[in-house]
C-alpha atoms as a PDB file:
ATOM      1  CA  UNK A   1      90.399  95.412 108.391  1.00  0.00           C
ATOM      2  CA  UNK A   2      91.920  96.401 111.909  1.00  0.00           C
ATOM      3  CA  UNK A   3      95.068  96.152 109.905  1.00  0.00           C
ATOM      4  CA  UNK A   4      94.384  98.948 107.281  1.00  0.00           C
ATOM      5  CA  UNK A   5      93.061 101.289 110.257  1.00  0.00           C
ATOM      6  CA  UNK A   6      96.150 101.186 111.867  1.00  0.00           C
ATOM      7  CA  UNK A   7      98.126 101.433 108.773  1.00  0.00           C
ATOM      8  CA  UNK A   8      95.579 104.524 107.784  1.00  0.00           C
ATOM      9  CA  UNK A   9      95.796 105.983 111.078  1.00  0.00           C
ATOM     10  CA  UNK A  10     100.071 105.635 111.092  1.00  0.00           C
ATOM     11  CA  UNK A  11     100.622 107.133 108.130  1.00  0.00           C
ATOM     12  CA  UNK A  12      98.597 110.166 108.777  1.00  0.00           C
ATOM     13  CA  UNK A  13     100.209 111.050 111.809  1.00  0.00           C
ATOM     14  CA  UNK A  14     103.456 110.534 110.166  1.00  0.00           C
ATOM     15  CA  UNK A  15     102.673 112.786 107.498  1.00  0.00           C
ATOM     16  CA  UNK A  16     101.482 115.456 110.075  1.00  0.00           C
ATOM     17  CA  UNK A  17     104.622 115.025 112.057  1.00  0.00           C
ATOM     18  CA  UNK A  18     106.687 114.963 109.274  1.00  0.00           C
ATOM     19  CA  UNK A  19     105.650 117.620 107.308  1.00  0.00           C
ATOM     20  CA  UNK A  20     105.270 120.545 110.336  1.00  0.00           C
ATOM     21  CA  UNK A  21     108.993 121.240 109.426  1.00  0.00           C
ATOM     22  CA  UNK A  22     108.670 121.430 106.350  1.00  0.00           C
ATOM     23  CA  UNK A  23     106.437 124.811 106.472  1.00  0.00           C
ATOM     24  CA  UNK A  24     108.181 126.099 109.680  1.00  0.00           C
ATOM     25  CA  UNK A  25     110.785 129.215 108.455  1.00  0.00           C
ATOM     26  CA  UNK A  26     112.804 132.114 110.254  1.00  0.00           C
ATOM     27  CA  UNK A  27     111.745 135.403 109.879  1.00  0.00           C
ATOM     28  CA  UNK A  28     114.849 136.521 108.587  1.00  0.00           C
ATOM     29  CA  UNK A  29     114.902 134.503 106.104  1.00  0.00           C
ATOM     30  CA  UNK A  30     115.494 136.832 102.191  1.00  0.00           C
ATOM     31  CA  UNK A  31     114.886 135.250  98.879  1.00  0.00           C
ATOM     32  CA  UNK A  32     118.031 134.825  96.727  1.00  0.00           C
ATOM     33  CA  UNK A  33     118.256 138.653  94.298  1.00  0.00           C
ATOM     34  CA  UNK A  34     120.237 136.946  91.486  1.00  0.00           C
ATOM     35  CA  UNK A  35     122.518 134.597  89.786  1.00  0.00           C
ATOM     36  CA  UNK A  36     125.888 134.012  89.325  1.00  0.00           C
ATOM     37  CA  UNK A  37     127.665 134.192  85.934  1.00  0.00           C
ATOM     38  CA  UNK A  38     128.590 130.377  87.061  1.00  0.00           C
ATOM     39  CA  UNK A  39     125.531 129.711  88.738  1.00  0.00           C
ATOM     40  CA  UNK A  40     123.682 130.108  85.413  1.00  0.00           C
ATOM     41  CA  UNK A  41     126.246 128.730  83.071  1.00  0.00           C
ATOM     42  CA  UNK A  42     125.721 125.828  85.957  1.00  0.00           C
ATOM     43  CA  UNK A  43     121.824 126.183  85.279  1.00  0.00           C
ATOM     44  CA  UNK A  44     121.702 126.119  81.434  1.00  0.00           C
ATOM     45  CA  UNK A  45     124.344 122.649  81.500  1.00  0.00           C
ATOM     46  CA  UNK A  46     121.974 120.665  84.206  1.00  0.00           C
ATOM     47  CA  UNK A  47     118.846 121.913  81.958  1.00  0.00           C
ATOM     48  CA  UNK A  48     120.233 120.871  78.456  1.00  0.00           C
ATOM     49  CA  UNK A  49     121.678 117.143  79.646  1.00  0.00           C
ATOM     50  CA  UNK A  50     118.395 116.704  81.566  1.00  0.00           C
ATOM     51  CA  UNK A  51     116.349 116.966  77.889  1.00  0.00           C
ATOM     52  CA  UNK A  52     118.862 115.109  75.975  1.00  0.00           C
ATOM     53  CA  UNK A  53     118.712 112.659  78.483  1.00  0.00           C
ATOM     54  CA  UNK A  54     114.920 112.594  78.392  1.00  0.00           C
ATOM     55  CA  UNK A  55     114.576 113.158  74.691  1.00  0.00           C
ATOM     56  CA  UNK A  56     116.895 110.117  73.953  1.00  0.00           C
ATOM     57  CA  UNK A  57     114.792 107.946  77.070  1.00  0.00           C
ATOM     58  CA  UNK A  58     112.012 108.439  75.033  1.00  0.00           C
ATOM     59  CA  UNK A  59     112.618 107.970  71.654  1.00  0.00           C
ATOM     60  CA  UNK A  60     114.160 104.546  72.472  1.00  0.00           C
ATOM     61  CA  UNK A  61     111.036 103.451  74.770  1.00  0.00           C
ATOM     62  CA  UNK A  62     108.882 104.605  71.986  1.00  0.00           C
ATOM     63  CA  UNK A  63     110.803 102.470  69.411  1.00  0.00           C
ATOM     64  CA  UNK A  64     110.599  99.767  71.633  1.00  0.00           C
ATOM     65  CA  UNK A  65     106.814  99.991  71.703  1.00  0.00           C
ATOM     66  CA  UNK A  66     106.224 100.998  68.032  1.00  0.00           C
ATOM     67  CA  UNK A  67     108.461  97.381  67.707  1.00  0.00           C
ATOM     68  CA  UNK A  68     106.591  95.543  70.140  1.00  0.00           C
ATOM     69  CA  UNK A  69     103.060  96.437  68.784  1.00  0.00           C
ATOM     70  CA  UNK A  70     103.926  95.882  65.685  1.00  0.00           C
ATOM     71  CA  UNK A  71     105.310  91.965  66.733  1.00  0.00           C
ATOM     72  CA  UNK A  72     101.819  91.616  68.841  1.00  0.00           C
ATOM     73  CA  UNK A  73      99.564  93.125  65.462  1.00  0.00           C
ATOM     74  CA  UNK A  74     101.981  90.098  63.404  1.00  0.00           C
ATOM     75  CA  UNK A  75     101.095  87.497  65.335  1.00  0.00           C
ATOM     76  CA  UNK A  76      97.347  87.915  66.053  1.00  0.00           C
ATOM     77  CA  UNK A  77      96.071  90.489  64.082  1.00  0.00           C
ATOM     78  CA  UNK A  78      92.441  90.530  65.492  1.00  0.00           C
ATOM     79  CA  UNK A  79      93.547  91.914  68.257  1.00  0.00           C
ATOM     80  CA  UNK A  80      95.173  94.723  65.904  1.00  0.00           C
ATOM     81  CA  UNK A  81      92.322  97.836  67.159  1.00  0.00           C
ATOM     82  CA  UNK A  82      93.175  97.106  71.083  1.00  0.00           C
ATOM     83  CA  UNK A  83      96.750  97.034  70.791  1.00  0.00           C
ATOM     84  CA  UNK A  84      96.564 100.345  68.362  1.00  0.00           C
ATOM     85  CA  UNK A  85      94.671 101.667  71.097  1.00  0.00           C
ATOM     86  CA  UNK A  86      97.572 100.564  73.558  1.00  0.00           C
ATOM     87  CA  UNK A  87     100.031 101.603  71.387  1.00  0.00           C
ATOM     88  CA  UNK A  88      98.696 105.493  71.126  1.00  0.00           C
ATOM     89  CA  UNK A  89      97.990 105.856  74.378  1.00  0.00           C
ATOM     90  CA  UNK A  90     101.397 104.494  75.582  1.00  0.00           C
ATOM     91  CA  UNK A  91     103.503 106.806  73.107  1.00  0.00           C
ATOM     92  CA  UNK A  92     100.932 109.777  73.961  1.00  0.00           C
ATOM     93  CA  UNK A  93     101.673 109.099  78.418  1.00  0.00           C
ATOM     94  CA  UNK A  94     105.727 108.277  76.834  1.00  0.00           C
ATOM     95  CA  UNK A  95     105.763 112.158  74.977  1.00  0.00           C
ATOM     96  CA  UNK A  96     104.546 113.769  77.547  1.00  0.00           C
ATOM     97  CA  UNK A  97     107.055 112.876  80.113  1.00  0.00           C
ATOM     98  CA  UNK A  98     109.721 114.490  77.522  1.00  0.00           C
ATOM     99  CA  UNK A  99     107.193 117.653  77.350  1.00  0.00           C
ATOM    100  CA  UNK A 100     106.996 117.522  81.237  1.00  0.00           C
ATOM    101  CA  UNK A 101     111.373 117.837  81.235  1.00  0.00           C
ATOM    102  CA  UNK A 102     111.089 120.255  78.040  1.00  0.00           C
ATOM    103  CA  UNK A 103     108.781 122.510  80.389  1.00  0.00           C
ATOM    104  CA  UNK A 104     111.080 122.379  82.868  1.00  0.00           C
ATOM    105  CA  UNK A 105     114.290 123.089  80.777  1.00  0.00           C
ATOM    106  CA  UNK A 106     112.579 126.336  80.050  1.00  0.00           C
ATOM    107  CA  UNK A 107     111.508 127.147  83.633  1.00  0.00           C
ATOM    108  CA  UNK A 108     115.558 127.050  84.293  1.00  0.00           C
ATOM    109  CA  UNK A 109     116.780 128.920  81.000  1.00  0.00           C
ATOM    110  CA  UNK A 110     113.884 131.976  81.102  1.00  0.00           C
ATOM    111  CA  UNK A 111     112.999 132.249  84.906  1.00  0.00           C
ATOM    112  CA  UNK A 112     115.262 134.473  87.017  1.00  0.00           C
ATOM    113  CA  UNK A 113     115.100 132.722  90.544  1.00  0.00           C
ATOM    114  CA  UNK A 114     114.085 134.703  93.692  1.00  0.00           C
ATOM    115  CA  UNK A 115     113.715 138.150  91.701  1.00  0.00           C
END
C-alpha cells in the first residue's frame, strides 16, 4: 500500500514539474501568418500517406477479425451471439481509428495554420 503512495505521490510531482514548461512562453512570441507553396504541397503528401496508411491498417486488421470470428463461430457455434458481439464491436473501435486519421487528413488539407 505504502508502495502505491509513493508511486502516486512521484508521479504527480513529476507531472507538475514536468509540465510547468510546457505552458511557460515569451511574450514575443507571433503565430505563424501562412504557408509555403512547399510547406503545403509538404502538408497535403504527409496527410494523404497517413490515410492510406491507416485505411490499408485497417482493412487488413478487419479481415483478420472477420476471418478469425468466423474460424471461432466454425468450431463452436454456441458461442456464435458473443463472438458476433465481439466481432462488431471490434470492427466498430477498428473503423473508427481510420475515421480518427480521416478527421485529421482534413484538419491538414482545409485548415490554414496560425491565420
Amino acid at each position: 500500500m505504502i508502495r502505491k503512495v509513493i508511486l502516486a505521490t512521484f508521479s504527480a510531482v513529476a507531472f507538475f514539474v514536468l509540465a510547468a514548461p510546457a505552458f511557460a512562453q515569451d511574450q514575443g512570441h507571433q503565430p505563424i501568418t501562412g504557408w509555403s507553396s512547399e510547406m503545403y504541397k509538404a502538408a497535403l503528401f504527409a496527410g494523404a500517406f497517413g490515410l492510406a496508411i491507416a485505411a490499408a491498417s485497417g482493412a487488413y486488421a478487419q479481415s483478420r477479425a472477420i476471418a478469425a470470428a468466423c474460424d471461432g463461430i466454425s468450431r463452436n457455434p454456441g458461442a456464435s451471439g458473443e463472438i458476433r458481439f465481439a466481432l462488431i464491436l471490434g470492427l466498430a473501435l477498428i473503423e473508427s481509428l481510420v475515421i480518427y486519421v480521416l478527421l485529421i487528413a482534413f484538419i491538414i488539407f482545409l485548415v490554414l495554420w496560425g491565420a
